[in-house]
Protein backbone atom coordinates (compact mmCIF):
# COMPACT_ATOMS: atom_id res chain seq x y z
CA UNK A 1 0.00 0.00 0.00
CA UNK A 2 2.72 2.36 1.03
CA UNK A 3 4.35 1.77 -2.12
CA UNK A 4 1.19 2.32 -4.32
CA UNK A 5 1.50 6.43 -2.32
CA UNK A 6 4.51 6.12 -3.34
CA UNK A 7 4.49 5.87 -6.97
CA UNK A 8 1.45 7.86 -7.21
CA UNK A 9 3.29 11.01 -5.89
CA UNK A 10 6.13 10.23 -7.85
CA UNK A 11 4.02 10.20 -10.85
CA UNK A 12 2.52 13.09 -9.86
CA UNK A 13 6.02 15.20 -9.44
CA UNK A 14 6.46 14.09 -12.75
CA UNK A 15 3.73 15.18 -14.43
CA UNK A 16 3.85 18.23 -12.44
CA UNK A 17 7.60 18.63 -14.48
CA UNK A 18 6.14 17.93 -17.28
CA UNK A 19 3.56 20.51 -17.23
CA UNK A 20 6.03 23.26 -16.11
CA UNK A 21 8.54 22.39 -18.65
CA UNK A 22 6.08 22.49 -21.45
CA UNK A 23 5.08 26.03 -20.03
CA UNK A 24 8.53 26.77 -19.62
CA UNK A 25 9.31 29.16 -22.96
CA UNK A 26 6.38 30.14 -24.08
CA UNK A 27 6.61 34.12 -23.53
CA UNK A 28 9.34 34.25 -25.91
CA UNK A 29 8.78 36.73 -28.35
CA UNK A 30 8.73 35.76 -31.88
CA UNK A 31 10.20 37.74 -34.80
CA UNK A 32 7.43 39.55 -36.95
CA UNK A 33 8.09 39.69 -40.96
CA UNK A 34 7.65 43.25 -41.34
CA UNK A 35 10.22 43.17 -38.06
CA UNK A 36 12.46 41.25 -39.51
CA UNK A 37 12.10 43.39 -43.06
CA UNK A 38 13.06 46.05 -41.02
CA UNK A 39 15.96 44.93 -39.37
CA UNK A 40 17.08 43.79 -42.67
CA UNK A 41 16.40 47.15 -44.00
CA UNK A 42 18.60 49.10 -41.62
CA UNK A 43 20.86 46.59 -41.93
CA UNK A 44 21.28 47.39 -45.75
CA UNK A 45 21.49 51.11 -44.57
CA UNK A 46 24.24 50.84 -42.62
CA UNK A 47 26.14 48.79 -44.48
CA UNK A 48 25.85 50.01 -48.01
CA UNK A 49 28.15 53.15 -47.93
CA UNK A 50 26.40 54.52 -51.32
CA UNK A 51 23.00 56.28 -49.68
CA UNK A 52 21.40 55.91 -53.46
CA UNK A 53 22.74 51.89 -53.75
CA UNK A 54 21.24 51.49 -50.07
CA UNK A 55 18.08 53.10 -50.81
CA UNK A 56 17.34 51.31 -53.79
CA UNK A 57 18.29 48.15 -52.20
CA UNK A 58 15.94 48.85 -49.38
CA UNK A 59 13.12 49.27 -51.44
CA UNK A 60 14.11 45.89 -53.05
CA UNK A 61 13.90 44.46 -49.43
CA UNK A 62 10.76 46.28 -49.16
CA UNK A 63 9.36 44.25 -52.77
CA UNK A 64 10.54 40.93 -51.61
CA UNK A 65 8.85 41.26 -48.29
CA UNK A 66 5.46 42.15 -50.33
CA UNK A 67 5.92 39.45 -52.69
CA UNK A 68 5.95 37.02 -49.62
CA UNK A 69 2.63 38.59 -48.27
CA UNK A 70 1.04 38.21 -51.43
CA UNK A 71 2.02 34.35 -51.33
CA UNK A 72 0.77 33.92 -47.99
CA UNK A 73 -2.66 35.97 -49.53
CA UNK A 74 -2.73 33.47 -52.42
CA UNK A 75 -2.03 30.41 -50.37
CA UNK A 76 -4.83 30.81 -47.68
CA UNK A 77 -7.17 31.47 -51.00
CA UNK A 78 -5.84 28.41 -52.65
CA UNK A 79 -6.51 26.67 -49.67
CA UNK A 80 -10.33 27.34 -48.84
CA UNK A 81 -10.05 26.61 -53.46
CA UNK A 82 -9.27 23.34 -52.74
CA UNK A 83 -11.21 22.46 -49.49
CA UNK A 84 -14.34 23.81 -51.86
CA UNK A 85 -13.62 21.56 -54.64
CA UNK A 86 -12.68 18.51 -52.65
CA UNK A 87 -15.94 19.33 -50.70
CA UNK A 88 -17.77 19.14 -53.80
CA UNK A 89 -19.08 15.31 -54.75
CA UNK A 90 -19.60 16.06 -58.10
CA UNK A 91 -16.18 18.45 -58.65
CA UNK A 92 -14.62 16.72 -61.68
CA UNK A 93 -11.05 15.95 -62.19
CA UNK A 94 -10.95 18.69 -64.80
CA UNK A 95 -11.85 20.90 -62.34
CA UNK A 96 -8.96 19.76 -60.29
CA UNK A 97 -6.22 19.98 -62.89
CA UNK A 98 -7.73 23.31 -63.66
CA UNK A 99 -7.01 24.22 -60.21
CA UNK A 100 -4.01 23.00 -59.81
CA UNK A 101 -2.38 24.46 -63.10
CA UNK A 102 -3.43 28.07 -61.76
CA UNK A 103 -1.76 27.39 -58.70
CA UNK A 104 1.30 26.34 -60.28
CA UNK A 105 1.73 28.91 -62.65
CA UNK A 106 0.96 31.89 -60.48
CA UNK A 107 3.72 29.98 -58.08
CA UNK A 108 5.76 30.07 -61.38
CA UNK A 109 5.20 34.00 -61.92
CA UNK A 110 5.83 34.85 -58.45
CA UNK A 111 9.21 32.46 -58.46
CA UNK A 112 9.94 35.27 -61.14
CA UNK A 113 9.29 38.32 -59.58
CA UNK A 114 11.81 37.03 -56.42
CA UNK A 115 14.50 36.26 -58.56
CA UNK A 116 14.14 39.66 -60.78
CA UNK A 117 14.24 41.25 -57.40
CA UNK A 118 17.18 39.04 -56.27
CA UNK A 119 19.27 39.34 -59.72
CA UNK A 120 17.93 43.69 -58.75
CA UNK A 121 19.45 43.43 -55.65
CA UNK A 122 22.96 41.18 -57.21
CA UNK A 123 23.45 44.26 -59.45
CA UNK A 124 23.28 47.05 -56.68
CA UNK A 125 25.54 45.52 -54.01
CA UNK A 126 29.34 44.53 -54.05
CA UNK A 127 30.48 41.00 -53.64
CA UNK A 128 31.45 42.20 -49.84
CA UNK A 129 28.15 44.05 -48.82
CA UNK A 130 26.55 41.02 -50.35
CA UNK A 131 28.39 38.81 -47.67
CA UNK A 132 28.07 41.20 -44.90
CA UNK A 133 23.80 41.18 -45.30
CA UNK A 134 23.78 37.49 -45.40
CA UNK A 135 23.01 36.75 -41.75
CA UNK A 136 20.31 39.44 -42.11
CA UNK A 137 19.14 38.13 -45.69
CA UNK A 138 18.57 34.47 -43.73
CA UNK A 139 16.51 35.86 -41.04
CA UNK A 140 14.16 38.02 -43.05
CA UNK A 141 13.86 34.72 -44.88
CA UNK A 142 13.35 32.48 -42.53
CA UNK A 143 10.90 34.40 -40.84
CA UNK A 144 8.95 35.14 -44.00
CA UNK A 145 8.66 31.54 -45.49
CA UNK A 146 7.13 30.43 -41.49
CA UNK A 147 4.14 32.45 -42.68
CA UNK A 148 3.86 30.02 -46.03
């Protein structure tokens, strides 16, 4: 019997653990895009000695970050699309491909824009401010493709 107490409050001290450790964390603070854009923005700024090269490349940061927006725009869309036609007993398979062909080519046209803006961005930076905004260039990244 004294065992069964026993295990039942170690169980419980475990659980309890459990609990707090799953707790434990959860007020950190995740980056924002448009945060991120930013930071990567005054990043550019400050290293880009050229105000008109930094600028320019800002606003490029500024197009990229609205490019992702629209994705994540078009992707919730596509979604609720799909869950519609899969909903839909008597969608056909025409209807499908149909679908599916849209999404892929306005994935297509957007993979465009990014790299215009990337090849934009190529052109107005050096090979050494390019390697200098690459830690900055993976966050804003990172941060924007969560959203997808």
């Amino acid at each position: 019997m004294k065992t069964s107490v026993e295990y039942r409050l170690l169980i419980l001290v475990l659980m309890l653990i459990l609990g707090l450790s799953a707790c434990a964390g959860k007020d950190k603070k995740e980056d924002t895009p448009d945060q991120m854009t930013e930071q990567f923005r005054q990043e550019i700024l400050s290293t880009v000695a050229d105000p008109e090269r930094a600028n320019k490349t800002a606003k490029l940061a500024d197009k990229l970050r609205e490019l992702f927006v629209d994705a994540e725009q078009q992707y919730k869309k596509d979604f609720d699309t799909f869950r519609s036609l899969n909903a839909n007993y008597d969608a056909r398979e025409t209807a499908f491909q149909g679908f599916f062909m849209n999404m892929n080519n306005q994935a297509r046209a957007r993979q465009k824009r990014v790299l215009e803006v990337h090849a934009k961005m190529q052109k107005l930076l050096t090979a050494e401010e390019w390697g200098k905004l690459e830690d900055a260039r993976k966050k804003a990244l990172k941060v924007d493709l969560k959203q997808l």
